[in-house]
PDB file of N, CA and C in Angstrom:
ATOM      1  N   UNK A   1    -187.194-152.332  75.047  1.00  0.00           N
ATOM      2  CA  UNK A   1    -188.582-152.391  74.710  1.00  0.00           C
ATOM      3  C   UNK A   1    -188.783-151.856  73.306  1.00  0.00           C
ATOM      4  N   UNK A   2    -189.690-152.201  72.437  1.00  0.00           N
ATOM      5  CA  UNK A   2    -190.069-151.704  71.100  1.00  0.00           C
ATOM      6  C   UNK A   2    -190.896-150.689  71.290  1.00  0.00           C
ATOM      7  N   UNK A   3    -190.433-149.070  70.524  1.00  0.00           N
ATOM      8  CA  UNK A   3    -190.865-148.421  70.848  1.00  0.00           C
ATOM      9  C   UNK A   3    -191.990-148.031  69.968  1.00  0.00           C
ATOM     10  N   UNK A   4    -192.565-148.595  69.333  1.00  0.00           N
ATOM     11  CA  UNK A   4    -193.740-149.141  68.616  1.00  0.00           C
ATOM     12  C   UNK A   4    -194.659-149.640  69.499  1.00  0.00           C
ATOM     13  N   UNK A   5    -194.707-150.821  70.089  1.00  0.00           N
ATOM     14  CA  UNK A   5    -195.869-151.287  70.810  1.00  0.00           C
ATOM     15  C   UNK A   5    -195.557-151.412  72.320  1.00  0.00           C
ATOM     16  N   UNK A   6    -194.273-151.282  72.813  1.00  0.00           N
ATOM     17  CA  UNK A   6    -194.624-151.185  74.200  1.00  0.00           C
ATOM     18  C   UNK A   6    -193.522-152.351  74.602  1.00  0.00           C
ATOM     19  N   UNK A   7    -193.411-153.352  74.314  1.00  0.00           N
ATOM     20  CA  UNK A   7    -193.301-155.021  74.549  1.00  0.00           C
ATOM     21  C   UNK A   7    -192.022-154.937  75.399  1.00  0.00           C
ATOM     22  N   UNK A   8    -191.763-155.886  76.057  1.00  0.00           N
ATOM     23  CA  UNK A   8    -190.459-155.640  76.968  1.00  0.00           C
ATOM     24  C   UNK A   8    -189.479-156.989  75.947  1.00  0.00           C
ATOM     25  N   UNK A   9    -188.122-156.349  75.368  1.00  0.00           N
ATOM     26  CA  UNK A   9    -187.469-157.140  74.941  1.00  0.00           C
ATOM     27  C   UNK A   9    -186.598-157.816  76.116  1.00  0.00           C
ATOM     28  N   UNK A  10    -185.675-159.258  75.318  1.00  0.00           N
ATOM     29  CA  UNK A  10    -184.868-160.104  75.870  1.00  0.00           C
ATOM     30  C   UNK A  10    -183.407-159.256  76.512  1.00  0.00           C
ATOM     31  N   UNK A  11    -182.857-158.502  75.278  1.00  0.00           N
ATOM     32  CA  UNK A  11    -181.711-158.219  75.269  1.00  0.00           C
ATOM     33  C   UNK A  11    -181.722-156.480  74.954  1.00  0.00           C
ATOM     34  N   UNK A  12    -181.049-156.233  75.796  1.00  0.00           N
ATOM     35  CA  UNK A  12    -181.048-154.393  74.944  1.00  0.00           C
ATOM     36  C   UNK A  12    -180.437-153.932  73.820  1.00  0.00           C
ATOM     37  N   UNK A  13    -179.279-154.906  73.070  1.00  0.00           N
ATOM     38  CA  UNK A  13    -178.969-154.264  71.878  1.00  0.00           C
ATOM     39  C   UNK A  13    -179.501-155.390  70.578  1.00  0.00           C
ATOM     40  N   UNK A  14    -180.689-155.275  69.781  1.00  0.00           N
ATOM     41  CA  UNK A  14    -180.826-156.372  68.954  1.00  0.00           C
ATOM     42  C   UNK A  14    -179.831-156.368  67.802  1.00  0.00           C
ATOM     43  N   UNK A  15    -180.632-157.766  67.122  1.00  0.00           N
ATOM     44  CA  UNK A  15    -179.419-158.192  66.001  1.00  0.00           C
ATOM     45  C   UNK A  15    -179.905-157.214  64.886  1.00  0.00           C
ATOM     46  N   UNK A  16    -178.909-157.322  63.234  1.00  0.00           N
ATOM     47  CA  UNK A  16    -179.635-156.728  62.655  1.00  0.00           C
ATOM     48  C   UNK A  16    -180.896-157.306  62.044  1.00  0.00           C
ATOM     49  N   UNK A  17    -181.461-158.078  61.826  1.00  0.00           N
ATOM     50  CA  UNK A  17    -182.325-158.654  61.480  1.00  0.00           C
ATOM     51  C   UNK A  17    -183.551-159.007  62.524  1.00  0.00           C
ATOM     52  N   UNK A  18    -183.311-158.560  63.790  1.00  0.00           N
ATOM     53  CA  UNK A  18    -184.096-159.130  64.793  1.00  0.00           C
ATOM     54  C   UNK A  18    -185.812-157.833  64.767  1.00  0.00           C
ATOM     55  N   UNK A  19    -186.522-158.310  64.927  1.00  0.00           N
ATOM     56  CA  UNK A  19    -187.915-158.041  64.970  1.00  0.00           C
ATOM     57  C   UNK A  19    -189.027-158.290  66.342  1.00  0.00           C
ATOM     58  N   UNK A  20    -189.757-157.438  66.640  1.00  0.00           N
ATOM     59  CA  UNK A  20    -190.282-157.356  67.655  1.00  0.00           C
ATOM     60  C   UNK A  20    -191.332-158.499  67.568  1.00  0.00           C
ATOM     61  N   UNK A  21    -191.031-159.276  68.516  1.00  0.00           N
ATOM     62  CA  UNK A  21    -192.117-160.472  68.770  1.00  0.00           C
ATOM     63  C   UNK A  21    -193.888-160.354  69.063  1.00  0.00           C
ATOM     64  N   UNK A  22    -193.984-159.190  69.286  1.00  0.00           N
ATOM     65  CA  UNK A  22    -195.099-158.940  69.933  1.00  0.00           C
ATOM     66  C   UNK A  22    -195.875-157.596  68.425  1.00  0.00           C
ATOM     67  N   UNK A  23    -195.161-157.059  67.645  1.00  0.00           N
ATOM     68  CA  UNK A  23    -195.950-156.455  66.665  1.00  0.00           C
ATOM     69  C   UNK A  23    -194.844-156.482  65.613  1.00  0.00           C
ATOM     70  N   UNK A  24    -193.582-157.124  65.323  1.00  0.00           N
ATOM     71  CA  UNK A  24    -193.301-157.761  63.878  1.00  0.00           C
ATOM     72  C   UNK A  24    -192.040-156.369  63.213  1.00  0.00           C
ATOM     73  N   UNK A  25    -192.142-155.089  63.919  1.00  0.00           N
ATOM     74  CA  UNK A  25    -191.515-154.070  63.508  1.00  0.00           C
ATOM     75  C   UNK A  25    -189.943-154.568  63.631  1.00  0.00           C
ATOM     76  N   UNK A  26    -189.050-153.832  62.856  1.00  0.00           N
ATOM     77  CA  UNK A  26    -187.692-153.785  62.682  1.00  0.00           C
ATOM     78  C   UNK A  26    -187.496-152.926  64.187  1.00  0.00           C
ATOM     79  N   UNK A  27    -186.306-153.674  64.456  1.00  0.00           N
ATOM     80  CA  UNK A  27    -185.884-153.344  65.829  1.00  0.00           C
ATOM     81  C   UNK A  27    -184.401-152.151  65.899  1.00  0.00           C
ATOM     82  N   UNK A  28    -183.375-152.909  65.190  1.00  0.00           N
ATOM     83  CA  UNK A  28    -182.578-152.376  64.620  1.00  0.00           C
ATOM     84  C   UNK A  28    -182.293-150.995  63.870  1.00  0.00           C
ATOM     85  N   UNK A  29    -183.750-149.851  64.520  1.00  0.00           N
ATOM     86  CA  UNK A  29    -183.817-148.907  63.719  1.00  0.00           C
ATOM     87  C   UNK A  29    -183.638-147.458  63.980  1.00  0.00           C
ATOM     88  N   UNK A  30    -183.355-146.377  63.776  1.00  0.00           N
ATOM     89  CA  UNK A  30    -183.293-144.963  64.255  1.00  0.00           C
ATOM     90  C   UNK A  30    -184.665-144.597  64.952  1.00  0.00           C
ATOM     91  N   UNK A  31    -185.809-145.752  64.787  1.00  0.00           N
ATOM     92  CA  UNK A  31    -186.860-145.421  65.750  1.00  0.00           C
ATOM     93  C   UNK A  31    -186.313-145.827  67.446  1.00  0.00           C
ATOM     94  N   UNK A  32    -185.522-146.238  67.385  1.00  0.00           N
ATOM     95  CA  UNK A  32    -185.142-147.634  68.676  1.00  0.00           C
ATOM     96  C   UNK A  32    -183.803-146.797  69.187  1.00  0.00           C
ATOM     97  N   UNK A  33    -183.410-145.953  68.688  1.00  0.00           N
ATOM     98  CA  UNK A  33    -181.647-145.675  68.485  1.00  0.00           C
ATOM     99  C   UNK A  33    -181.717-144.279  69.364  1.00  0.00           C
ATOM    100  N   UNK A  34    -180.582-144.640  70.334  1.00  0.00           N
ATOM    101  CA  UNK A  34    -180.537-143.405  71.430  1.00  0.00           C
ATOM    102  C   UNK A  34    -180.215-141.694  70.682  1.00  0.00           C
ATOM    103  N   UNK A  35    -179.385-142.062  69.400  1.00  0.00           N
ATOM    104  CA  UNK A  35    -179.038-140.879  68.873  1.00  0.00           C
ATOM    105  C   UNK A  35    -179.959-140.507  67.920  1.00  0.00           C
ATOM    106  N   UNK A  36    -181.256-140.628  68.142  1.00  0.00           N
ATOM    107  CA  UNK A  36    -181.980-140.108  67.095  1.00  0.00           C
ATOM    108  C   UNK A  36    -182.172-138.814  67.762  1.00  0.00           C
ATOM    109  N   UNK A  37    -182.534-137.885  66.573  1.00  0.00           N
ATOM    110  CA  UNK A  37    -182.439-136.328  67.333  1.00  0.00           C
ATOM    111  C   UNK A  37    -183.222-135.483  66.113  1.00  0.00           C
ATOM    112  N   UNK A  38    -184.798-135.316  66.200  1.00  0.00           N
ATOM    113  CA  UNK A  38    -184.858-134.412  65.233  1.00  0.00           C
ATOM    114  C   UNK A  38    -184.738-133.286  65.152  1.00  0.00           C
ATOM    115  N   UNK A  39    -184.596-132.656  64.120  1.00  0.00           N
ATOM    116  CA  UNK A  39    -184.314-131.514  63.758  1.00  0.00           C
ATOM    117  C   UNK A  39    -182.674-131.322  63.529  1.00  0.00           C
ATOM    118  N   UNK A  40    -182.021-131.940  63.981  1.00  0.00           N
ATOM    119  CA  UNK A  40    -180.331-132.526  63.984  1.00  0.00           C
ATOM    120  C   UNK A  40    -180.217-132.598  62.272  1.00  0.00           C
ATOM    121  N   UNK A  41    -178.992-132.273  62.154  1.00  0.00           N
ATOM    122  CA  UNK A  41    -178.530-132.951  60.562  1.00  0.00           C
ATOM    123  C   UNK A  41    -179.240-134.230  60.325  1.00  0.00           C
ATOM    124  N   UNK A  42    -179.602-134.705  59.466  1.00  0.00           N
ATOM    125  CA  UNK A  42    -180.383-136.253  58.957  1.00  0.00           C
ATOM    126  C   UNK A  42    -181.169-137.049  60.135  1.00  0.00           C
ATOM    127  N   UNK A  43    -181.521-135.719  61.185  1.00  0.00           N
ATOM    128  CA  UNK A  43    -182.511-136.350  62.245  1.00  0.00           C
ATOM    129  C   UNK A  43    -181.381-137.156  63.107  1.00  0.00           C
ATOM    130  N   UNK A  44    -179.705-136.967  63.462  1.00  0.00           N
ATOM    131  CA  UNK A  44    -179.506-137.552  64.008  1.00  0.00           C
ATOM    132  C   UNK A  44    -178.538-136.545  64.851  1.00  0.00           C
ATOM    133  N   UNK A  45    -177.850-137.449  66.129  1.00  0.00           N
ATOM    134  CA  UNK A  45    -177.150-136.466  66.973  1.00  0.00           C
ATOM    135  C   UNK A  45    -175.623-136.577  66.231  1.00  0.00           C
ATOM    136  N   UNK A  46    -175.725-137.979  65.982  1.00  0.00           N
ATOM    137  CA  UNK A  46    -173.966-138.458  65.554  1.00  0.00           C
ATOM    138  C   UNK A  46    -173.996-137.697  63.861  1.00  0.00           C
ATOM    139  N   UNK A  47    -172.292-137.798  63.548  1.00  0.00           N
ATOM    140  CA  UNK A  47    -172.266-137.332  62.200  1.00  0.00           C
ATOM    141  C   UNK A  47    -172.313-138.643  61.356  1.00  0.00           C
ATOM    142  N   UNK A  48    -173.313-139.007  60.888  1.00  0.00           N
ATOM    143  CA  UNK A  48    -173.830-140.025  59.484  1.00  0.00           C
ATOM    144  C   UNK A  48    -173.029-139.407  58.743  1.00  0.00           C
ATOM    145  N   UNK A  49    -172.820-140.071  57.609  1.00  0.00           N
ATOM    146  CA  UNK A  49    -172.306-139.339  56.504  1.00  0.00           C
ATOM    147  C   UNK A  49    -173.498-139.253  55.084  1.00  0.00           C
ATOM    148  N   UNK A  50    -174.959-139.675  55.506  1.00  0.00           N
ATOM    149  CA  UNK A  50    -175.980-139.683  54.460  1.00  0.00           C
ATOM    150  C   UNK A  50    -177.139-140.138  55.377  1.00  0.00           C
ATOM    151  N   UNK A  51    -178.693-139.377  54.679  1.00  0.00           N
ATOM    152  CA  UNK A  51    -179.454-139.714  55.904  1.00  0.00           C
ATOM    153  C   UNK A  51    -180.088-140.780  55.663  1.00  0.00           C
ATOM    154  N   UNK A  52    -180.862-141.327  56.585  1.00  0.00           N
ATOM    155  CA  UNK A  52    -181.567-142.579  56.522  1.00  0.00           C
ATOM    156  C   UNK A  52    -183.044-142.331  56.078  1.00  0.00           C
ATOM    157  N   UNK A  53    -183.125-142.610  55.208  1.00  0.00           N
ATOM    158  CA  UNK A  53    -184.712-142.319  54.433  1.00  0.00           C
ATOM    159  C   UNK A  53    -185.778-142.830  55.714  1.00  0.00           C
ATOM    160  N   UNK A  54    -185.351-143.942  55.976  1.00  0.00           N
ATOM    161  CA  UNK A  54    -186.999-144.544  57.023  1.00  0.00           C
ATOM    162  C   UNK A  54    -186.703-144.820  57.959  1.00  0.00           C
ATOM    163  N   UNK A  55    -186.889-143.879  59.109  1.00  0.00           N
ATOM    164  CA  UNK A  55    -185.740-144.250  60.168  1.00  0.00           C
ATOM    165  C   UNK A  55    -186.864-145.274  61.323  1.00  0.00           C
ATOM    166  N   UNK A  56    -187.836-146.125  60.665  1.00  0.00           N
ATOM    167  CA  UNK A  56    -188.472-147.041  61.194  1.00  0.00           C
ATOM    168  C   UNK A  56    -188.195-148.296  60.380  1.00  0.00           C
ATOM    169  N   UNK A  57    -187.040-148.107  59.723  1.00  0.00           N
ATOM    170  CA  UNK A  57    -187.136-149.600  58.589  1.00  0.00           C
ATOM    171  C   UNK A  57    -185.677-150.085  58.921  1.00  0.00           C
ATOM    172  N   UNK A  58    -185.202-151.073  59.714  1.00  0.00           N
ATOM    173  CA  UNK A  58    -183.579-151.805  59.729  1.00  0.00           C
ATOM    174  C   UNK A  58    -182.888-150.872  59.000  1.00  0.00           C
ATOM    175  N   UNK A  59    -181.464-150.344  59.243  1.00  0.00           N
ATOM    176  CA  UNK A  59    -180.228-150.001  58.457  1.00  0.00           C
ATOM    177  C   UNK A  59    -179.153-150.620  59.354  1.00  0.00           C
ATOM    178  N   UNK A  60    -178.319-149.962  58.911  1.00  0.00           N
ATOM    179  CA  UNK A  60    -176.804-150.890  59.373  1.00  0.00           C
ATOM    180  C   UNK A  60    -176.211-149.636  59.475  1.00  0.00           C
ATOM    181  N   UNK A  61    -176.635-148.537  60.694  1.00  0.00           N
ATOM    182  CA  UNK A  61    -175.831-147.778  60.764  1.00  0.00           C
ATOM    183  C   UNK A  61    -174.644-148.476  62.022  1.00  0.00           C
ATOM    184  N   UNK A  62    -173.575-147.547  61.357  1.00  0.00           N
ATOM    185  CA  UNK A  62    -172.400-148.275  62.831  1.00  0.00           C
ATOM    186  C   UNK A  62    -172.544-147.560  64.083  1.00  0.00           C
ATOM    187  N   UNK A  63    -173.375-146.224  64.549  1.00  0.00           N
ATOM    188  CA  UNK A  63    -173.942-145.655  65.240  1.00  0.00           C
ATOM    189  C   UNK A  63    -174.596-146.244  66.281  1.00  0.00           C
ATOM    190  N   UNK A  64    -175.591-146.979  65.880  1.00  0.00           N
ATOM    191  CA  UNK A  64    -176.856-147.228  66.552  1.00  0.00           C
ATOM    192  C   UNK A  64    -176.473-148.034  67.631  1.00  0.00           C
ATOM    193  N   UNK A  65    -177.433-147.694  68.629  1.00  0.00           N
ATOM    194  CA  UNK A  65    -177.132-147.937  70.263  1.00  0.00           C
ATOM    195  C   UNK A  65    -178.425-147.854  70.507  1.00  0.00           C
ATOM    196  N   UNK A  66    -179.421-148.834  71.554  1.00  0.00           N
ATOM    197  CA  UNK A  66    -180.278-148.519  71.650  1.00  0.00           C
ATOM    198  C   UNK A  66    -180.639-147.744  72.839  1.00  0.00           C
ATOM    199  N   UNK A  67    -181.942-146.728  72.589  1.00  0.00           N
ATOM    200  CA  UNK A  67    -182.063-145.744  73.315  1.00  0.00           C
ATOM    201  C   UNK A  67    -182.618-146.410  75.163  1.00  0.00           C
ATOM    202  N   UNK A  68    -181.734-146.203  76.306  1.00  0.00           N
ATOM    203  CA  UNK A  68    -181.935-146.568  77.580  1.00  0.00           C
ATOM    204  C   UNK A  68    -183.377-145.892  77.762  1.00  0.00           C
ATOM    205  N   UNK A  69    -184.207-144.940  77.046  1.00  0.00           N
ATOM    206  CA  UNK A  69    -185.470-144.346  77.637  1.00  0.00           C
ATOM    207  C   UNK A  69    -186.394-145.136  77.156  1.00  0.00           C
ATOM    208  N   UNK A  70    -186.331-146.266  76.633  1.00  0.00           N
ATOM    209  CA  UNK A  70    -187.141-147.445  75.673  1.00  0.00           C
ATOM    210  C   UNK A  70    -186.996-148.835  76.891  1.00  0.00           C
ATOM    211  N   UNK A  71    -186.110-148.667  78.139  1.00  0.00           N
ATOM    212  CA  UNK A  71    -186.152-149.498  78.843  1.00  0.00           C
ATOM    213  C   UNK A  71    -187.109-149.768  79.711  1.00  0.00           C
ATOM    214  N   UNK A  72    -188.486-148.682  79.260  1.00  0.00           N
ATOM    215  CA  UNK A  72    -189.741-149.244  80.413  1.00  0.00           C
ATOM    216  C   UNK A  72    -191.137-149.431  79.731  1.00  0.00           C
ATOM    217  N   UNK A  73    -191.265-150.792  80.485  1.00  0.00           N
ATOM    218  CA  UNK A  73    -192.185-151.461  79.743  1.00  0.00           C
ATOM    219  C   UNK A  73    -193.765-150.664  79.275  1.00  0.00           C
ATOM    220  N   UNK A  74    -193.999-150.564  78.343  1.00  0.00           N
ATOM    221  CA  UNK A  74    -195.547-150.117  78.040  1.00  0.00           C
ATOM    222  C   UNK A  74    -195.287-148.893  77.769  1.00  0.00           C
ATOM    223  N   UNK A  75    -194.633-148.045  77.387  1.00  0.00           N
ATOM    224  CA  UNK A  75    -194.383-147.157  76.745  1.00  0.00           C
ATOM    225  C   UNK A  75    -194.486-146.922  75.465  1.00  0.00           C
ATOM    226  N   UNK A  76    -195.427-147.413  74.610  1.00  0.00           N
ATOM    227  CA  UNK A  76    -195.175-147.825  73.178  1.00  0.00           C
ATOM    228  C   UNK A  76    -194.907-146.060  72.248  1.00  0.00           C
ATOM    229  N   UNK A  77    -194.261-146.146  71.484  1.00  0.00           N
ATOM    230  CA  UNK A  77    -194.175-144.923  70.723  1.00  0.00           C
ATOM    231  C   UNK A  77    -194.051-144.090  71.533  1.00  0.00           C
ATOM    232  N   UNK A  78    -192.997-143.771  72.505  1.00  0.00           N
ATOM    233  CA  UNK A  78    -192.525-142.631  73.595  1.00  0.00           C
ATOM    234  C   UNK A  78    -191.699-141.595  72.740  1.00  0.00           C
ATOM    235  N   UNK A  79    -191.130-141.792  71.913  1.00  0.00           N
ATOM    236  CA  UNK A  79    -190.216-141.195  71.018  1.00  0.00           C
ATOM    237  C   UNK A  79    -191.471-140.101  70.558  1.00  0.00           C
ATOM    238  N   UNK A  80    -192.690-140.159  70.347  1.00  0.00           N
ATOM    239  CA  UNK A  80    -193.255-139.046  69.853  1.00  0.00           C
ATOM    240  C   UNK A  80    -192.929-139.371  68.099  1.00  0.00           C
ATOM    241  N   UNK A  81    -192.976-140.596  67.199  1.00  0.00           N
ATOM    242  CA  UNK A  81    -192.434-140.378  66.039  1.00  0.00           C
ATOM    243  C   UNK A  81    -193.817-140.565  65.065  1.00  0.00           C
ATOM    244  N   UNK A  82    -195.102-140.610  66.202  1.00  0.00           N
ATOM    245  CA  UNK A  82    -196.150-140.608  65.042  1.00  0.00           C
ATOM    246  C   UNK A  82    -196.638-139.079  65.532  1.00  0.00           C
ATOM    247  N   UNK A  83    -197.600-138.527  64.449  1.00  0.00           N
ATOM    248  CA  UNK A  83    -197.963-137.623  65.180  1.00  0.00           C
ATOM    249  C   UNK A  83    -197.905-136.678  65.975  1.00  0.00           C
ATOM    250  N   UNK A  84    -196.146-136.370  66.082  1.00  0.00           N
ATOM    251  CA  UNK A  84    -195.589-135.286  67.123  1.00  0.00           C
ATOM    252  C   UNK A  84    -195.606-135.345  68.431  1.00  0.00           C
ATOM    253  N   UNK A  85    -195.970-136.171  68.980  1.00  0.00           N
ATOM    254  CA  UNK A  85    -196.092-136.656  70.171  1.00  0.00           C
ATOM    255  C   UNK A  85    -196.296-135.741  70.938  1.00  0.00           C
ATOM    256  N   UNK A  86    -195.809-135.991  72.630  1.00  0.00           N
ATOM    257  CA  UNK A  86    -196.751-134.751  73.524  1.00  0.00           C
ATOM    258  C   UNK A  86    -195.765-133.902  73.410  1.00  0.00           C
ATOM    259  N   UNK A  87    -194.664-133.673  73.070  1.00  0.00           N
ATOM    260  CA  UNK A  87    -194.840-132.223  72.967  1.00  0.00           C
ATOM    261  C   UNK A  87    -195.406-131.126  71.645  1.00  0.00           C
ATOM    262  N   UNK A  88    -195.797-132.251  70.685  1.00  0.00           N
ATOM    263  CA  UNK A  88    -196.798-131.492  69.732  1.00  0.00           C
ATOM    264  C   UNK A  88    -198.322-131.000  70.426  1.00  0.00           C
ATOM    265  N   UNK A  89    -198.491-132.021  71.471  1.00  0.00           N
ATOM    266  CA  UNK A  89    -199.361-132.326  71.823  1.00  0.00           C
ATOM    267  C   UNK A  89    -199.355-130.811  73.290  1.00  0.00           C
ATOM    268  N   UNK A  90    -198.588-130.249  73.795  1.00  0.00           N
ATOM    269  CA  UNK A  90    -198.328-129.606  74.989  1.00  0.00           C
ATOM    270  C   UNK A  90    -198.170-128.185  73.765  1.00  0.00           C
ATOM    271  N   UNK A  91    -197.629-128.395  72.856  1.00  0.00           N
ATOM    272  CA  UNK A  91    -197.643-127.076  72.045  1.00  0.00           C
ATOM    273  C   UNK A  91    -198.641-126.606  71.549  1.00  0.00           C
ATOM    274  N   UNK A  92    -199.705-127.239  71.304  1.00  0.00           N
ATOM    275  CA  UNK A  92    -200.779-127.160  70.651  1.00  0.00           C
ATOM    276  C   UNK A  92    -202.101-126.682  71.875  1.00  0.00           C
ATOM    277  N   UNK A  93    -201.762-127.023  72.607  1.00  0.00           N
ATOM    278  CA  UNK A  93    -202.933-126.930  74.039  1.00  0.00           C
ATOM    279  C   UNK A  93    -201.802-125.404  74.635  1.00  0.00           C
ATOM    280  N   UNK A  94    -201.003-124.669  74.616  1.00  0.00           N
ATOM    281  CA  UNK A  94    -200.313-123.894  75.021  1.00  0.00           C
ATOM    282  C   UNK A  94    -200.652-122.672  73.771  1.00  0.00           C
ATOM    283  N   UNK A  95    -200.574-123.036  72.684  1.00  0.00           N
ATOM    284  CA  UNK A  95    -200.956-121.655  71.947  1.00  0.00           C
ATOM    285  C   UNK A  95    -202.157-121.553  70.746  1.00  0.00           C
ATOM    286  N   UNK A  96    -203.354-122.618  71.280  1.00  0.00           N
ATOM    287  CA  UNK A  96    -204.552-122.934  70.994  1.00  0.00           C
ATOM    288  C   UNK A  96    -204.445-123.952  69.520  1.00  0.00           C
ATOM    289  N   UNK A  97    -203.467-124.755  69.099  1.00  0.00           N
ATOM    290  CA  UNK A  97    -203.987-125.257  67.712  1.00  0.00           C
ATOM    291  C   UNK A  97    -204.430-126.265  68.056  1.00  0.00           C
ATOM    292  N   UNK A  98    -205.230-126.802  68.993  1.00  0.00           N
ATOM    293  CA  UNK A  98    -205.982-128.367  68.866  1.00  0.00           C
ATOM    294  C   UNK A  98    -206.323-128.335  69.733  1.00  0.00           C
TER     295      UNK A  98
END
């Protein structure tokens, strides 16, 4: 699934060039990628050897695997990569900032 809008994909590992049918985003990306890990060296779990500036824009890492928690439908942006997601969201209601 694109973890951008939700959409249920064909195949679980896309091409590099392949794009979400349903909102147009790069699929192929450290947004989509099981080893993304922030706060990790270059935001990732694996050792990169350089980080990925936009980890919502296609690269060609040899890493990337897509993440199995992106396998349910309507979940859009579960990763938490706008806005801190809920656990910005559980931190903030826990020691009053929002």
């Amino acid at each position: 699934m694109c973890s951008f809008c939700g959409k249920a994909l064909p195949r679980e590992k896309p091409g590099f060039n392949e794009t979400c049918p349903s909102c147009g985003r790069d699929l192929h990306a450290c947004s989509n990628c099981r080893f993304l890990l922030r706060g990790a060296r270059w935001d990732c779990h694996e050792s990169i050897e350089e980080p990925v500036p936009d980890k919502e824009m296609r690269n060609r890492c040899p890493w990337y695997e897509t993440d199995p928690r992106l396998f349910v439908e309507g979940k859009g942006n579960q990763r938490g990569l706008e806005a801190g997601g809920k656990a910005r969201d559980d931190f903030d209601r826990l020691f009053g900032g929002g």
